[in-house]
N, C-alpha and C. Protein backbone atom coordinates (compact mmCIF):
# COMPACT_ATOMS: atom_id res chain seq x y z
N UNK A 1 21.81 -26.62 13.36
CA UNK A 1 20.67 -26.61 12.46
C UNK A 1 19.52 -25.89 13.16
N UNK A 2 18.80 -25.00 12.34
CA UNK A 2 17.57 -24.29 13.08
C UNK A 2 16.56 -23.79 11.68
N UNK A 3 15.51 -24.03 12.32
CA UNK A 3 14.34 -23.23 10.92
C UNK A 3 14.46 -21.62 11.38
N UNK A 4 14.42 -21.27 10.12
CA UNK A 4 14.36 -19.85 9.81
C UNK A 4 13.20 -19.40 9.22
N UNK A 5 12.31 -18.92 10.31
CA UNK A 5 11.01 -18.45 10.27
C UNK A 5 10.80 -17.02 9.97
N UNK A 6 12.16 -16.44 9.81
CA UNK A 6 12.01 -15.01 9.15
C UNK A 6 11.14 -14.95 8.14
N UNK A 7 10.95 -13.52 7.97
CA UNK A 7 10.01 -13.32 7.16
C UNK A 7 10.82 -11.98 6.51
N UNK A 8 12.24 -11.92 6.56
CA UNK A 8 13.22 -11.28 5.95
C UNK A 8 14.45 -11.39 5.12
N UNK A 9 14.95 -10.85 4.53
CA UNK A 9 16.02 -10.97 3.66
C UNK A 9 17.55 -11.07 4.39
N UNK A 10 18.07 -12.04 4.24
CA UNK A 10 19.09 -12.31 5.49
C UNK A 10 20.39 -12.84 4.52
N UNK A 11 21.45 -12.13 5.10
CA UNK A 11 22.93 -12.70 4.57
C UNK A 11 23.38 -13.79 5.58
N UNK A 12 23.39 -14.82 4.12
CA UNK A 12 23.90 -16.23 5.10
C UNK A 12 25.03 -16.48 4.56
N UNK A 13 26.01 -15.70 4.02
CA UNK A 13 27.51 -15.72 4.01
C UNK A 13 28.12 -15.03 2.49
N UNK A 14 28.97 -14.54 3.31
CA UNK A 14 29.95 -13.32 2.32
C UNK A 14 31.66 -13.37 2.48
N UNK A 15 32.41 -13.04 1.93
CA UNK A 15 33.64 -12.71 2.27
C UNK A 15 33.76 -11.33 2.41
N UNK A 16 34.10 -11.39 4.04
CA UNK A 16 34.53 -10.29 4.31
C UNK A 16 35.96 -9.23 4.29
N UNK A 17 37.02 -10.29 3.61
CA UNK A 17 38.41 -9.97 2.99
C UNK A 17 38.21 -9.69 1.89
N UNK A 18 38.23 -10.49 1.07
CA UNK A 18 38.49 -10.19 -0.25
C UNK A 18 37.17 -9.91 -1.28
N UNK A 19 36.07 -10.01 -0.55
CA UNK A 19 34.99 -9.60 -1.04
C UNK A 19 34.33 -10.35 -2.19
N UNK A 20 35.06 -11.77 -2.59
CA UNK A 20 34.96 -12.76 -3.61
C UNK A 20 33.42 -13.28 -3.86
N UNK A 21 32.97 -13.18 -2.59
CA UNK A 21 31.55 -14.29 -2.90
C UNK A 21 30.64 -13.50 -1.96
N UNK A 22 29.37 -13.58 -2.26
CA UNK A 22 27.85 -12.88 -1.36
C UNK A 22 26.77 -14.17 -1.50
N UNK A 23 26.10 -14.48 -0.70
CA UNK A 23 25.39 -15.38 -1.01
C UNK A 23 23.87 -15.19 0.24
N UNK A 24 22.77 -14.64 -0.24
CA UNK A 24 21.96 -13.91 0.91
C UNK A 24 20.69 -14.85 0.24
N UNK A 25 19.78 -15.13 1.14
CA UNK A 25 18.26 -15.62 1.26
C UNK A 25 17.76 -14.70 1.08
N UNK A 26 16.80 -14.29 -0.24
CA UNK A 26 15.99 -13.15 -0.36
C UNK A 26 14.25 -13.79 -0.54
N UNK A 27 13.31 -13.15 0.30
CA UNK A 27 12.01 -13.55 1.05
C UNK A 27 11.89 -12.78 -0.47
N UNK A 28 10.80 -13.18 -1.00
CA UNK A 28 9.93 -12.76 -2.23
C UNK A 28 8.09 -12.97 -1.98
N UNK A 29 7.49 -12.24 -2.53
CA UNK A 29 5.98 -12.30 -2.30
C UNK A 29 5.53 -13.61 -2.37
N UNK A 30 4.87 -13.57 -1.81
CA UNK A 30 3.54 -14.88 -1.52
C UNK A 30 4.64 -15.83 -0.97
N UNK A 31 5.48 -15.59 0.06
CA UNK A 31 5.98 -16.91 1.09
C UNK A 31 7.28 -17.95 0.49
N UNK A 32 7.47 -17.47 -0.93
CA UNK A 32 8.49 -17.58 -1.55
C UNK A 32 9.77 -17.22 -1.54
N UNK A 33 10.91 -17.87 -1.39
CA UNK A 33 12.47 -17.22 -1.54
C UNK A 33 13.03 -17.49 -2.45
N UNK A 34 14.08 -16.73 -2.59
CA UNK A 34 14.92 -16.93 -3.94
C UNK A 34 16.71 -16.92 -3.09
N UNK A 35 17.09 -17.07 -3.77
CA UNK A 35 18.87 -17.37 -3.57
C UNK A 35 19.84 -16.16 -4.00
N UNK A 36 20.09 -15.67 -3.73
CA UNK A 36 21.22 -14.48 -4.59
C UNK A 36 22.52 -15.09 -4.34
N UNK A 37 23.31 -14.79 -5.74
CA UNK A 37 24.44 -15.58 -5.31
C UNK A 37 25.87 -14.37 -6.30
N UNK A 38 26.32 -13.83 -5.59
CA UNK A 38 27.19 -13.23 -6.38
C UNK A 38 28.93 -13.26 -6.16
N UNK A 39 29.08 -13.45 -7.57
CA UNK A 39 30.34 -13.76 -7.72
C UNK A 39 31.01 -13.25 -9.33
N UNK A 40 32.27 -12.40 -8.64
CA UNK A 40 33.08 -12.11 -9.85
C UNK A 40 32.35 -11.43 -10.89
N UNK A 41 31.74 -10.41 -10.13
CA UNK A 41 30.67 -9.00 -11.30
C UNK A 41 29.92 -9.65 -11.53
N UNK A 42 29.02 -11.38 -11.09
CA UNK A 42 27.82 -11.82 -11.81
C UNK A 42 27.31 -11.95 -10.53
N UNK A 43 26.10 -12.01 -10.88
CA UNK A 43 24.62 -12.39 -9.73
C UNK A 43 24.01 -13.45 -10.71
N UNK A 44 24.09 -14.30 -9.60
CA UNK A 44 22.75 -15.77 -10.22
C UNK A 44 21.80 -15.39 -9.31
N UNK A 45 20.17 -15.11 -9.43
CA UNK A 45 18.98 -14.95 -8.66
C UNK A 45 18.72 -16.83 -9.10
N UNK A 46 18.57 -17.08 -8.09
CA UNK A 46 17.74 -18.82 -8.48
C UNK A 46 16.71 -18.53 -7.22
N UNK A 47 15.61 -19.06 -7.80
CA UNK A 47 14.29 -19.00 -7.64
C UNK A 47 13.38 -20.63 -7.94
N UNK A 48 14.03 -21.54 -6.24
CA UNK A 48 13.85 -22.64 -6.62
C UNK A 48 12.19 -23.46 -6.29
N UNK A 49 11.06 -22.69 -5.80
CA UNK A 49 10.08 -22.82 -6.31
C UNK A 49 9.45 -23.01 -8.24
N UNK A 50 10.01 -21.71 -8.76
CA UNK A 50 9.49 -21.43 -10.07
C UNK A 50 10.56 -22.28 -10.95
N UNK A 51 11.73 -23.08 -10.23
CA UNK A 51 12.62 -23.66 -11.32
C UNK A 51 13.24 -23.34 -11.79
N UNK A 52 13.28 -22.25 -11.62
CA UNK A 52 14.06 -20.94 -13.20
C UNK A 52 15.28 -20.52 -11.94
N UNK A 53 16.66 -19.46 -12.92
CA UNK A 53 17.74 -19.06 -12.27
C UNK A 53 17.91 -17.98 -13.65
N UNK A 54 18.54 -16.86 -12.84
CA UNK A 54 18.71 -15.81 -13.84
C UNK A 54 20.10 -15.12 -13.65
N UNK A 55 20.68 -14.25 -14.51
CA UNK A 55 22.31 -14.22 -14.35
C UNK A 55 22.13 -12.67 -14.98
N UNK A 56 23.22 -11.83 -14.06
CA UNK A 56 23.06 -10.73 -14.37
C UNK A 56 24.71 -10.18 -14.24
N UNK A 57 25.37 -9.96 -15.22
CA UNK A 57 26.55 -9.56 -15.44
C UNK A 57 26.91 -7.86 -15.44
N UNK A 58 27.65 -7.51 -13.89
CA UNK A 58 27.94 -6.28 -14.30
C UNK A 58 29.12 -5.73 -14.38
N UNK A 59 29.63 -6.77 -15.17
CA UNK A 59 31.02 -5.84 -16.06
C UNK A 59 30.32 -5.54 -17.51
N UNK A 60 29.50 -5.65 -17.58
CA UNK A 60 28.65 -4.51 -18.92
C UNK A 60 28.69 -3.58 -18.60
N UNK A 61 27.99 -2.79 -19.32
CA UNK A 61 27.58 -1.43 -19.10
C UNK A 61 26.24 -1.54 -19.00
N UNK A 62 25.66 -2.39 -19.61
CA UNK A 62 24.05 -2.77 -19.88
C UNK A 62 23.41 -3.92 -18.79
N UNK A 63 23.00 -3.74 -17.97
CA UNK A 63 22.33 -5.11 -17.45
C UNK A 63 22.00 -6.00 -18.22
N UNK A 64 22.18 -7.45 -18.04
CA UNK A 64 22.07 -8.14 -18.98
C UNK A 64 21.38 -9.25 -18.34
N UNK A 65 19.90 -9.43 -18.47
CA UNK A 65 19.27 -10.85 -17.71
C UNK A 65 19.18 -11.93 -18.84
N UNK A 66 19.60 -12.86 -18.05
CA UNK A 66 19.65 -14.02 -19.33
C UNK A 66 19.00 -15.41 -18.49
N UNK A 67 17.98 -16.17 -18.69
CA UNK A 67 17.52 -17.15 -18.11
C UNK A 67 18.77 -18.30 -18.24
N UNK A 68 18.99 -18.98 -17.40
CA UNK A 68 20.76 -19.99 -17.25
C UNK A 68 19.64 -21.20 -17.65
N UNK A 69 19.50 -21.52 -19.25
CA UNK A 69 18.70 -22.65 -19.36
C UNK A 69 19.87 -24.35 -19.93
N UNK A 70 21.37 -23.12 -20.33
CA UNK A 70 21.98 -23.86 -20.77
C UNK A 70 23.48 -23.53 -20.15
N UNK A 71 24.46 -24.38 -20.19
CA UNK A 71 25.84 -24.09 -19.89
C UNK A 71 26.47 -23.03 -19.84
N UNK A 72 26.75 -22.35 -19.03
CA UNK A 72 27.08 -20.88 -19.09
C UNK A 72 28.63 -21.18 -18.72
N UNK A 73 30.16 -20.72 -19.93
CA UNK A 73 31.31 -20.77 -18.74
C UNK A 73 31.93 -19.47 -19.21
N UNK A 74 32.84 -19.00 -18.27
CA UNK A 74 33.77 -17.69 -18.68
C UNK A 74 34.54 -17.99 -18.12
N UNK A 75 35.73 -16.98 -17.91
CA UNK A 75 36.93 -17.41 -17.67
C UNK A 75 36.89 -17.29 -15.91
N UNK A 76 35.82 -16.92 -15.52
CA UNK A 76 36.13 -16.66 -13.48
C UNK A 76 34.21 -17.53 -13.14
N UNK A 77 33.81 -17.62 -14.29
CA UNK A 77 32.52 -18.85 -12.98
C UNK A 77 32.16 -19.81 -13.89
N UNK A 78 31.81 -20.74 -13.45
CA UNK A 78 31.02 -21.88 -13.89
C UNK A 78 29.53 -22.03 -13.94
N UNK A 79 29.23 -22.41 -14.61
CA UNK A 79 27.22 -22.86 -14.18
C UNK A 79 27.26 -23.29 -15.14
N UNK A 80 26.11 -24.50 -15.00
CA UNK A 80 25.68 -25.86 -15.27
C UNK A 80 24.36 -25.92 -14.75
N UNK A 81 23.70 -26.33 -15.71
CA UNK A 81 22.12 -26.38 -15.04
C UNK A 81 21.39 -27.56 -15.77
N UNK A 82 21.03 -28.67 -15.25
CA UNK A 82 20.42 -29.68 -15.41
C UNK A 82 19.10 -29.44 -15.79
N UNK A 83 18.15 -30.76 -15.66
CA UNK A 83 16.62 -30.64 -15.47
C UNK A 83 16.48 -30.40 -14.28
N UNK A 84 16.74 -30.35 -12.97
CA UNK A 84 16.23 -30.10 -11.60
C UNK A 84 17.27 -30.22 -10.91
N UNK A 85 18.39 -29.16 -11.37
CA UNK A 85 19.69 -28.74 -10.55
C UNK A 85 20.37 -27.90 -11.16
N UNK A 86 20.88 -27.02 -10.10
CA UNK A 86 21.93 -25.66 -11.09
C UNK A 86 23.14 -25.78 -10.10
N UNK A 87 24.20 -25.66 -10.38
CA UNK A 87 25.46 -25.76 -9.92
C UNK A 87 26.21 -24.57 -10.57
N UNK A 88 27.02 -23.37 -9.47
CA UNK A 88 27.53 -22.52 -9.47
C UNK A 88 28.71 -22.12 -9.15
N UNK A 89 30.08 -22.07 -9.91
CA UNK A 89 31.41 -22.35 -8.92
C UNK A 89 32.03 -21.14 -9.61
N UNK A 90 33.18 -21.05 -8.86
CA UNK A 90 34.41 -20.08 -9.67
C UNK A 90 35.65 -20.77 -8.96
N UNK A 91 36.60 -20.27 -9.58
CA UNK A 91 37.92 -21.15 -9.62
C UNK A 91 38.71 -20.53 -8.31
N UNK A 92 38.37 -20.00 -6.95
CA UNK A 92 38.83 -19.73 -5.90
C UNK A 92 37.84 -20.56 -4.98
N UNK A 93 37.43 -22.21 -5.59
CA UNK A 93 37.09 -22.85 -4.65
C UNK A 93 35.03 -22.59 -3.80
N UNK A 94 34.61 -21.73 -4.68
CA UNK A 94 33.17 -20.92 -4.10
C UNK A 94 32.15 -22.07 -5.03
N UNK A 95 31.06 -22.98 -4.00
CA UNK A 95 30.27 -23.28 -5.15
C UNK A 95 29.41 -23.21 -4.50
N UNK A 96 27.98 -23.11 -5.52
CA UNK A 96 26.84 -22.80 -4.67
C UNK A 96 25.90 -24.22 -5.94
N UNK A 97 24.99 -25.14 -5.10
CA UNK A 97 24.69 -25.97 -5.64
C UNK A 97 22.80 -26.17 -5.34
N UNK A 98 21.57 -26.43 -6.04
CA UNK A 98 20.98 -25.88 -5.96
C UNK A 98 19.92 -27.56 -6.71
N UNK A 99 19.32 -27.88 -5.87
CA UNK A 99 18.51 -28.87 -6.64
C UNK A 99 17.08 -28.91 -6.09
N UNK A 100 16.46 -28.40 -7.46
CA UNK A 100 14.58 -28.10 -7.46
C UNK A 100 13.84 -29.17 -6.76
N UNK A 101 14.11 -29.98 -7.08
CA UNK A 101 13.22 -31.54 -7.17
C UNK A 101 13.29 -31.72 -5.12
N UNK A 102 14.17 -31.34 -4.72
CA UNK A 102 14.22 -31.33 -3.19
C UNK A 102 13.92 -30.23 -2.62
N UNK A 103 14.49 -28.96 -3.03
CA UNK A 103 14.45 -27.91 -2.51
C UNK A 103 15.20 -27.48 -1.74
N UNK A 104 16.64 -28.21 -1.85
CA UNK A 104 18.07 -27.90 -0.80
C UNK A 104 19.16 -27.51 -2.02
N UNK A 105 19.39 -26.64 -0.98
CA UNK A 105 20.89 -25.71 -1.86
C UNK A 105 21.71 -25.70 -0.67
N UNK A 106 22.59 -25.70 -1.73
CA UNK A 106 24.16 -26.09 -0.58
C UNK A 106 25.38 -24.88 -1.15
N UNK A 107 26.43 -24.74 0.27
CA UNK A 107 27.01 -23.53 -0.27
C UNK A 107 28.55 -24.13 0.08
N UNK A 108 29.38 -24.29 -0.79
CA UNK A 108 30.82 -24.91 -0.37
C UNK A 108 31.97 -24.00 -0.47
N UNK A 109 32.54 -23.89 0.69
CA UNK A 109 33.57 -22.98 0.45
C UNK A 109 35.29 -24.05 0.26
N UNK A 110 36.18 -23.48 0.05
CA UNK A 110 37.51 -24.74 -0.46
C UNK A 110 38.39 -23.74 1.24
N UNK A 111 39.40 -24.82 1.43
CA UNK A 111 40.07 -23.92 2.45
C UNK A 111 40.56 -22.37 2.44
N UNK A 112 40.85 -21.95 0.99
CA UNK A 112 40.87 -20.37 0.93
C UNK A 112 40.16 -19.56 1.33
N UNK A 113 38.97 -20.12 1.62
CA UNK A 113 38.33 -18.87 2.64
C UNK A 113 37.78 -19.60 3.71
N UNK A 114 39.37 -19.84 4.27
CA UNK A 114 39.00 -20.33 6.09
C UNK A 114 38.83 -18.91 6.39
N UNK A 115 37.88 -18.86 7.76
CA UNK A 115 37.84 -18.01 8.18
C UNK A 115 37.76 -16.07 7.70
N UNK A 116 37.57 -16.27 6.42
CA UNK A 116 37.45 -14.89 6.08
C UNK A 116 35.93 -14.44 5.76
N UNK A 117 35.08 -15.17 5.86
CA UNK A 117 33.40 -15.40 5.41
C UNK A 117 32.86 -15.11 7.13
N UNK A 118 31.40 -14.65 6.99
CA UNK A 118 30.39 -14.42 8.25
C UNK A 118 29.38 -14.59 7.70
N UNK A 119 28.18 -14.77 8.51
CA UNK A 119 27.03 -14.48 8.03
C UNK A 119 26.24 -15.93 8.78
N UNK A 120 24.92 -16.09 8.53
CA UNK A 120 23.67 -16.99 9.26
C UNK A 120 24.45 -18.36 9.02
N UNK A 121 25.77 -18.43 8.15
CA UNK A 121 26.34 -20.11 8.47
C UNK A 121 27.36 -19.97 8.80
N UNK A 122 27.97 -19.06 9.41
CA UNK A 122 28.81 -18.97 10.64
C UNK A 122 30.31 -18.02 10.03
N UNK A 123 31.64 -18.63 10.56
CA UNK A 123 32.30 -18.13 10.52
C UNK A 123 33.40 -19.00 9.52
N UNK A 124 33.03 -20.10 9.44
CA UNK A 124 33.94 -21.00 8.99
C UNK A 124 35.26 -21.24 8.94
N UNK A 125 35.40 -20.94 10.27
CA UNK A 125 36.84 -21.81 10.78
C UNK A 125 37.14 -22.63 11.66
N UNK A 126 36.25 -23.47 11.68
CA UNK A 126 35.92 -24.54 12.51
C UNK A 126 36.55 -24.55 14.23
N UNK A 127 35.55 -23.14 14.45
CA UNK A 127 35.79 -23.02 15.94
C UNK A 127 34.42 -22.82 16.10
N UNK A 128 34.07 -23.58 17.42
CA UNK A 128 32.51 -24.00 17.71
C UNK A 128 31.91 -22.74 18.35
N UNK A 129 33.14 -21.77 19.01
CA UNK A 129 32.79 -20.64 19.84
C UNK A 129 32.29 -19.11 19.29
N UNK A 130 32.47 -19.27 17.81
CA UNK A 130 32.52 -18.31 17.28
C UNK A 130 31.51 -17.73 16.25
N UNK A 131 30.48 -18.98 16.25
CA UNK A 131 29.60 -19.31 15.23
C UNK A 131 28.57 -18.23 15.13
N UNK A 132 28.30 -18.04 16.52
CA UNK A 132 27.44 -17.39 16.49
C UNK A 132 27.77 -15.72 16.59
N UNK A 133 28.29 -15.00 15.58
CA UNK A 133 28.94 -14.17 15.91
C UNK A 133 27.99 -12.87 14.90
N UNK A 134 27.79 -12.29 15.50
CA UNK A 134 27.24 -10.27 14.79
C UNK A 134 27.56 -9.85 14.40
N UNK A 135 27.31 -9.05 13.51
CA UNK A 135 28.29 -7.97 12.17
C UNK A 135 29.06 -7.26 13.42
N UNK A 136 28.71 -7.03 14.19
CA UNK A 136 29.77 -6.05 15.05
C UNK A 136 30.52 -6.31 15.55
N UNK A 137 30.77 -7.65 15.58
CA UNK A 137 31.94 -8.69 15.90
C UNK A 137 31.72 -9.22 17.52
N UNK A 138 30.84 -9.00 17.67
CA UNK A 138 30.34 -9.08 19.35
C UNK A 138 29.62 -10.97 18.90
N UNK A 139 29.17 -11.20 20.25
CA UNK A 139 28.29 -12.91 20.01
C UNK A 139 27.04 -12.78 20.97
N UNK A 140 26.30 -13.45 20.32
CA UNK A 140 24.78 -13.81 21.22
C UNK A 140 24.63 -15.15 21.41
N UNK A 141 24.00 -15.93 22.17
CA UNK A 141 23.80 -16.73 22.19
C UNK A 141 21.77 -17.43 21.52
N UNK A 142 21.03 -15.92 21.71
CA UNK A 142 19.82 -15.67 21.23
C UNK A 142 19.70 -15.87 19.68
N UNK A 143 18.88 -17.03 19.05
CA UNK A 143 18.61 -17.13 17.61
C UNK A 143 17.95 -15.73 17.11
N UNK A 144 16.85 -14.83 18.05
CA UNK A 144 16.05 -14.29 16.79
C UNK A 144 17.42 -13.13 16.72
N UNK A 145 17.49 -12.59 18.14
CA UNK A 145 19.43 -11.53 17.71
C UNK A 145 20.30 -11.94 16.69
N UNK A 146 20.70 -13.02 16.96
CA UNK A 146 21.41 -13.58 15.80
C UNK A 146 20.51 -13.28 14.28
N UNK A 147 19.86 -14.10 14.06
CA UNK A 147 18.94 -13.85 12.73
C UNK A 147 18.68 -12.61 12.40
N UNK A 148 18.46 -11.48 13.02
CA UNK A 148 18.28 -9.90 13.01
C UNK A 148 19.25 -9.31 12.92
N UNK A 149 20.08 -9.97 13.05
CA UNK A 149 21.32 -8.94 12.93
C UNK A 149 21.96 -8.97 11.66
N UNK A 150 21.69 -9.85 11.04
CA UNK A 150 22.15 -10.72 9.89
C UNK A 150 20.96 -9.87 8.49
N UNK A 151 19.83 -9.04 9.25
CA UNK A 151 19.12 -8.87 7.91
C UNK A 151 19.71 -7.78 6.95
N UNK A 152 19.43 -8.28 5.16
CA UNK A 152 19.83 -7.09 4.80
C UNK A 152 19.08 -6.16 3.99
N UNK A 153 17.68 -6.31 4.57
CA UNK A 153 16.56 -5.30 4.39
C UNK A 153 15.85 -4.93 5.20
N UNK A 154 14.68 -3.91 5.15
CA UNK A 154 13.42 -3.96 6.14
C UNK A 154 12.87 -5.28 5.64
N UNK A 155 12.04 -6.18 6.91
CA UNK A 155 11.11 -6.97 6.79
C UNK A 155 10.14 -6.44 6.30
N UNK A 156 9.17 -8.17 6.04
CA UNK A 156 7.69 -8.04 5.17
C UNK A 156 7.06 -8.12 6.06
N UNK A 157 6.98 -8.01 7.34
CA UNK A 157 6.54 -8.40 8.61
C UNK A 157 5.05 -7.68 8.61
N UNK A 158 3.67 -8.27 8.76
CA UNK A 158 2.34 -6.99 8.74
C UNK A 158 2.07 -6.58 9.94
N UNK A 159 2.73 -5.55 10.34
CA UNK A 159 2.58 -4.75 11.48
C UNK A 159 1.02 -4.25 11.68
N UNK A 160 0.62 -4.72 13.37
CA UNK A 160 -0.53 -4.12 13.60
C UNK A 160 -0.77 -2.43 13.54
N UNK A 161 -2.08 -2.23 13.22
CA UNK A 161 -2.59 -0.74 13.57
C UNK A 161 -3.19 -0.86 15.21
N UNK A 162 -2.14 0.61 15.37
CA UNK A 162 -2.55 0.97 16.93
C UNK A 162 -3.50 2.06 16.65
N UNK A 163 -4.30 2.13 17.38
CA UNK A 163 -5.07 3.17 17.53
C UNK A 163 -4.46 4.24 18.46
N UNK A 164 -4.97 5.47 17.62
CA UNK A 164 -3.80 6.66 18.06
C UNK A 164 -4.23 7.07 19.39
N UNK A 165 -3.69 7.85 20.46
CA UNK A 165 -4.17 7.88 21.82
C UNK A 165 -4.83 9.27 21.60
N UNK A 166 -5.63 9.74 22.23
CA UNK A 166 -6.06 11.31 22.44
C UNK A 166 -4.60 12.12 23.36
N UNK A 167 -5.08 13.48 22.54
CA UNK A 167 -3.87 14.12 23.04
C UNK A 167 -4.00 14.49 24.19
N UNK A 168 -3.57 14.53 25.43
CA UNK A 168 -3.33 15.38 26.50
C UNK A 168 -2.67 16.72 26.65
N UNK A 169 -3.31 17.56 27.59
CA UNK A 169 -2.52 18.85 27.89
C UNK A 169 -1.20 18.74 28.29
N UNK A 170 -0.30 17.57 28.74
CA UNK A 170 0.67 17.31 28.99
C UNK A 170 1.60 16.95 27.54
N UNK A 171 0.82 16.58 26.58
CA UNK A 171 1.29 16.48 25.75
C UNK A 171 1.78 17.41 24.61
N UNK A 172 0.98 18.27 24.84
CA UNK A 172 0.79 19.81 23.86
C UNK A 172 1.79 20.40 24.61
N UNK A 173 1.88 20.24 25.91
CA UNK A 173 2.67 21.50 26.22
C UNK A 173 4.40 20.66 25.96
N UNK A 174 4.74 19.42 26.11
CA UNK A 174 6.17 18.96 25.29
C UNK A 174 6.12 19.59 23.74
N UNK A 175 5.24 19.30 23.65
CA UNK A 175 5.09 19.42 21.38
C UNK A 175 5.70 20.73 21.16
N UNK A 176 5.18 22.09 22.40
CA UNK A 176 5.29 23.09 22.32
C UNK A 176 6.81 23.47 22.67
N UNK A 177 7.61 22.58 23.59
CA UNK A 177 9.00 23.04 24.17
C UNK A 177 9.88 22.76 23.10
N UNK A 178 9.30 20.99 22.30
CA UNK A 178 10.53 20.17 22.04
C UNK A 178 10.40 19.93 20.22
N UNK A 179 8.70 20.32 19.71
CA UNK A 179 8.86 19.94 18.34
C UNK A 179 8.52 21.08 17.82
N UNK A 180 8.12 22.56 18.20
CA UNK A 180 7.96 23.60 17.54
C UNK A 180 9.34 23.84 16.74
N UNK A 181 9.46 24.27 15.77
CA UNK A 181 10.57 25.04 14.77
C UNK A 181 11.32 26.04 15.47
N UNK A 182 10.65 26.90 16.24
CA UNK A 182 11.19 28.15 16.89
C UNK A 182 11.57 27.97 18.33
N UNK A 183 11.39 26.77 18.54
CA UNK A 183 11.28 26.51 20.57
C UNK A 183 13.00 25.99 20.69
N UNK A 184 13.89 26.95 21.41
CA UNK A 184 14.94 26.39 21.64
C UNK A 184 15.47 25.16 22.47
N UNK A 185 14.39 24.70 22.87
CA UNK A 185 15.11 23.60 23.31
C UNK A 185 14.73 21.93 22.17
N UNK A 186 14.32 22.21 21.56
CA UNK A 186 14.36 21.33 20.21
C UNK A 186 15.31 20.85 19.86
């Protein structure tokens, strides 16, 4: 268990076989997150500050946003949405469960995807050594490495202004070897 003080958009678990399920923390303005949850050509955005969850189907041709205020089923996902809970499954065992009134969402995988998932909740194959593991398949033992490695955008991060340095004659004369258009050693 660890707080996640990012201030970025981070994949906290996907299948990396069969490509079945995505499920990423997306940072939204004013200090707010939302949930992305995709499965089987649909995306649920739940947005459990504002209460609301939205569903976007792309085996259309048309984007299609539809607020999930009521029972949604098809033949590959489930959703169910209460007064202050949305529950998200498909029939290969993937559920993603989501209750306002607390502000905890939970992500369940069934044994079919032992071990084929990565991301900020590990590897899920209940090996303790492996948890902490990098898209590059390498391991850190460092949270913010870990957490950074995992992002899947630029951060909202407000980077300071440096004040620019004055140029030096040492400097003009590199600009002149290495960034002119015509200078062969560029």
């Amino acid at each position: 268990m660890y707080d996640l003080a990012s201030k970025c958009s981070v994949l906290l678990a996907k299948d990396f076989v069969h490509n079945a399920f995505t499920v990423i923390l997306n940072e939204e303005t004013r200090n707010s997150r939302s949930l992305y949850v995709e499965m089987n050509q649909t995306v649920i955005s739940i947005y459990p500050q504002l209460k609301i969850s939205k569903m976007y189907n792309f085996s259309f041709t048309e984007e299609s946003c539809q607020v999930l205020d009521q029972s949604l089923e098809n033949s590959t996902m489930n959703s169910r949405r209460g007064t202050n809970k949305i529950e998200i499954s498909d029939h290969k065992g993937v559920s993603v469960s989501c209750d306002f009134q607390y502000d905890l969402c939970t992500v369940t995988l069934a044994g079919w995807h032992h071990g084929i998932s990565a991301g900020l909740f590990g590897t899920n194959d209940n090996e303790v050594g492996n948890e902490w593991m990098v898209p590059n398949g390498s391991f850190t033992d460092n949270i913010q490495e870990f957490t950074q490695s995992w992002q899947v955008n630029k951060c909202s991060l407000v980077l300071k202004k440096e004040k620019p340095c004055p140029i030096t004659a040492k400097q003009n004369i590199c600009k002149v070897f290495f960034e002119e258009p015509h200078s062969l050693l560029r």
